[in-house]
C-alpha atoms as a PDB file:
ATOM      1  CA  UNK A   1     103.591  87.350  93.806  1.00  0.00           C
ATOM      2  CA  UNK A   2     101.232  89.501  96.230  1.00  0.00           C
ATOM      3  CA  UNK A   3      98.238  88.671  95.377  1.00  0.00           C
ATOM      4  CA  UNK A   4      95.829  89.111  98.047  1.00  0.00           C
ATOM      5  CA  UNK A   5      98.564  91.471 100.141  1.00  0.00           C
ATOM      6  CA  UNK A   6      98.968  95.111 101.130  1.00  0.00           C
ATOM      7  CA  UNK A   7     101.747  97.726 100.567  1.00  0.00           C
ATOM      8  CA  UNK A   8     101.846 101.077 102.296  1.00  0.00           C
ATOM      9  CA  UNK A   9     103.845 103.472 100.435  1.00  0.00           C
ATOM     10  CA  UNK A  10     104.555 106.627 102.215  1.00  0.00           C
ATOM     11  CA  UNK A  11     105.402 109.685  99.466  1.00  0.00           C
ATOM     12  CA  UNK A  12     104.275 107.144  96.664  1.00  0.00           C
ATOM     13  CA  UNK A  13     102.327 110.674  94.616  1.00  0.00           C
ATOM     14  CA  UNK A  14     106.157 111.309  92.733  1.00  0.00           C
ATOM     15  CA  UNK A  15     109.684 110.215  92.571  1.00  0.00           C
ATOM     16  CA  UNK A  16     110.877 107.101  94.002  1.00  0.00           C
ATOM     17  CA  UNK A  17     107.565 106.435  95.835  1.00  0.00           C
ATOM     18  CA  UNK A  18     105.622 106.102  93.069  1.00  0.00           C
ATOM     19  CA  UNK A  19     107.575 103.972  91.390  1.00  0.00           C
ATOM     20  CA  UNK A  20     107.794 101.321  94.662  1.00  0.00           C
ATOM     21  CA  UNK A  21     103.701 101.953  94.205  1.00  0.00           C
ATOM     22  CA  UNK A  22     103.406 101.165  91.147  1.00  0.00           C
ATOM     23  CA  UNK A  23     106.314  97.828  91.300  1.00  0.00           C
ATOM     24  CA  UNK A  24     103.712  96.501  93.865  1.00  0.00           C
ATOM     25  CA  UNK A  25     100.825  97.305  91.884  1.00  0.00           C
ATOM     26  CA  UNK A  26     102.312  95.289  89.022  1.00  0.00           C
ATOM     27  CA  UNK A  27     103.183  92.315  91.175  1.00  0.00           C
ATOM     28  CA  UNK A  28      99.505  92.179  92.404  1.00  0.00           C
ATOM     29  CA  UNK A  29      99.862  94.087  96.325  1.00  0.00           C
ATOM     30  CA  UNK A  30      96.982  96.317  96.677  1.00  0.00           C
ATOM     31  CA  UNK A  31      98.304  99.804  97.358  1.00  0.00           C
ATOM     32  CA  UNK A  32      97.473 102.245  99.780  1.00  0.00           C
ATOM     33  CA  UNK A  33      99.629 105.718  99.161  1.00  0.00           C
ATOM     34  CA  UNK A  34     100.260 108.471 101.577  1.00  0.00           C
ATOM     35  CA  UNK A  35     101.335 111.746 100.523  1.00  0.00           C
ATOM     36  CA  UNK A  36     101.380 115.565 101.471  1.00  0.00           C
ATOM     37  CA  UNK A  37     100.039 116.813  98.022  1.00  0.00           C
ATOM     38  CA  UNK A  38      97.136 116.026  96.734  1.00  0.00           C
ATOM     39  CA  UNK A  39      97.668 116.931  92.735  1.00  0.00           C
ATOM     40  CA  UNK A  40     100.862 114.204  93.070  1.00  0.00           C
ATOM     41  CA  UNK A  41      98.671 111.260  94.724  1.00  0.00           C
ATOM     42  CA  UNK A  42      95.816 111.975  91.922  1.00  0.00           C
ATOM     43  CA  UNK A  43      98.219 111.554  89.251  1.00  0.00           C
ATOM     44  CA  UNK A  44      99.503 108.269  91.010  1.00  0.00           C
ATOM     45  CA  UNK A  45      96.657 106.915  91.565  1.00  0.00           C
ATOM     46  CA  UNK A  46      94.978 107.623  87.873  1.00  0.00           C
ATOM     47  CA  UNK A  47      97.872 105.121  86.708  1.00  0.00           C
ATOM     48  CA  UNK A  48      96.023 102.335  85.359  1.00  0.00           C
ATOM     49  CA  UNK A  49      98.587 100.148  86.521  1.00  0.00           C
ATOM     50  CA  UNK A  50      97.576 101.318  90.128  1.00  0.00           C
ATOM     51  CA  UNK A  51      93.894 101.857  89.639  1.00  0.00           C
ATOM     52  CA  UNK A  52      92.474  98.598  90.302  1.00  0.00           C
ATOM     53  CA  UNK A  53      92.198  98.935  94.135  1.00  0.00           C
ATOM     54  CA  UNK A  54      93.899 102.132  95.692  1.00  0.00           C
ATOM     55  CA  UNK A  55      93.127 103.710  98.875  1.00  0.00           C
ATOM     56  CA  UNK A  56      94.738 107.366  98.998  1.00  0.00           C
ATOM     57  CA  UNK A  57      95.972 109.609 102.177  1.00  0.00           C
ATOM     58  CA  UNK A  58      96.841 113.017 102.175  1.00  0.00           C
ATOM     59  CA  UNK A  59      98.303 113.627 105.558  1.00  0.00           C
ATOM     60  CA  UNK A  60     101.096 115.795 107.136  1.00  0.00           C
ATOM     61  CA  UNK A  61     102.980 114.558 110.123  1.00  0.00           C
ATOM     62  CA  UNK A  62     102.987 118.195 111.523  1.00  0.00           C
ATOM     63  CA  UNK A  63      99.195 117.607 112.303  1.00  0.00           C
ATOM     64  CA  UNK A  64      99.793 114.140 114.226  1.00  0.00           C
ATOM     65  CA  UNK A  65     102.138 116.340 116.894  1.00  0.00           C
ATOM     66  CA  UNK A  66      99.946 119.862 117.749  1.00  0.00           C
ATOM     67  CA  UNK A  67     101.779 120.521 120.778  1.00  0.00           C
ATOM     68  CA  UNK A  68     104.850 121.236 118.640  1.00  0.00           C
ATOM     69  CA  UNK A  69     104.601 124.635 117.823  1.00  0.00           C
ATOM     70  CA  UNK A  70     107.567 125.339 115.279  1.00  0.00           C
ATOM     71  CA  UNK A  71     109.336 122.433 113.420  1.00  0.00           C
ATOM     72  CA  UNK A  72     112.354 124.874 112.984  1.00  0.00           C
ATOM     73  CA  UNK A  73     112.770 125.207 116.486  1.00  0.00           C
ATOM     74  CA  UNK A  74     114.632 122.773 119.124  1.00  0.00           C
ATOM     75  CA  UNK A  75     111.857 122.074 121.945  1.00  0.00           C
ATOM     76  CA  UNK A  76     112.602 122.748 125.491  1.00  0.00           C
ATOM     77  CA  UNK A  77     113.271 119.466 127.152  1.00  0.00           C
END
């Protein structure tokens, strides 16, 4: 059914995520997961239901927005 397409699962390494990843997987998508722990994504991705084309990304949003210094804190508009 998506053969030959791509799915982008954000916080596919556990829970609900990995599940959607590995759905896709089994209908054919390959599967690119992002996720802030590593040990999560390697156990995703060493499904060999996912394993036949995965690109991992271990990223955290706080890194994508430097000039916010405290996520806890309201910034002053």
């Amino acid at each position: 059914m998506f053969r030959g397409r791509v799915a982008l699962i954000t916080g596919g390494g556990r829970g609900i995520g990995r599940e959607i990843a590995l759905a896709f997987a089994g209908l054919g998508a390959d599967v690119i997961i992002a996720s802030r722990n590593e040990d999560n994504l390697r156990t995703t991705a060493a499904d060999r239901a996912i394993a036949r084309t995965l690109i991992s990304l271990i990223s955290s949003v706080r890194s994508r927005f430097p000039h916010q210094k405290s996520w806890n804190e309201p910034r002053n508009s």
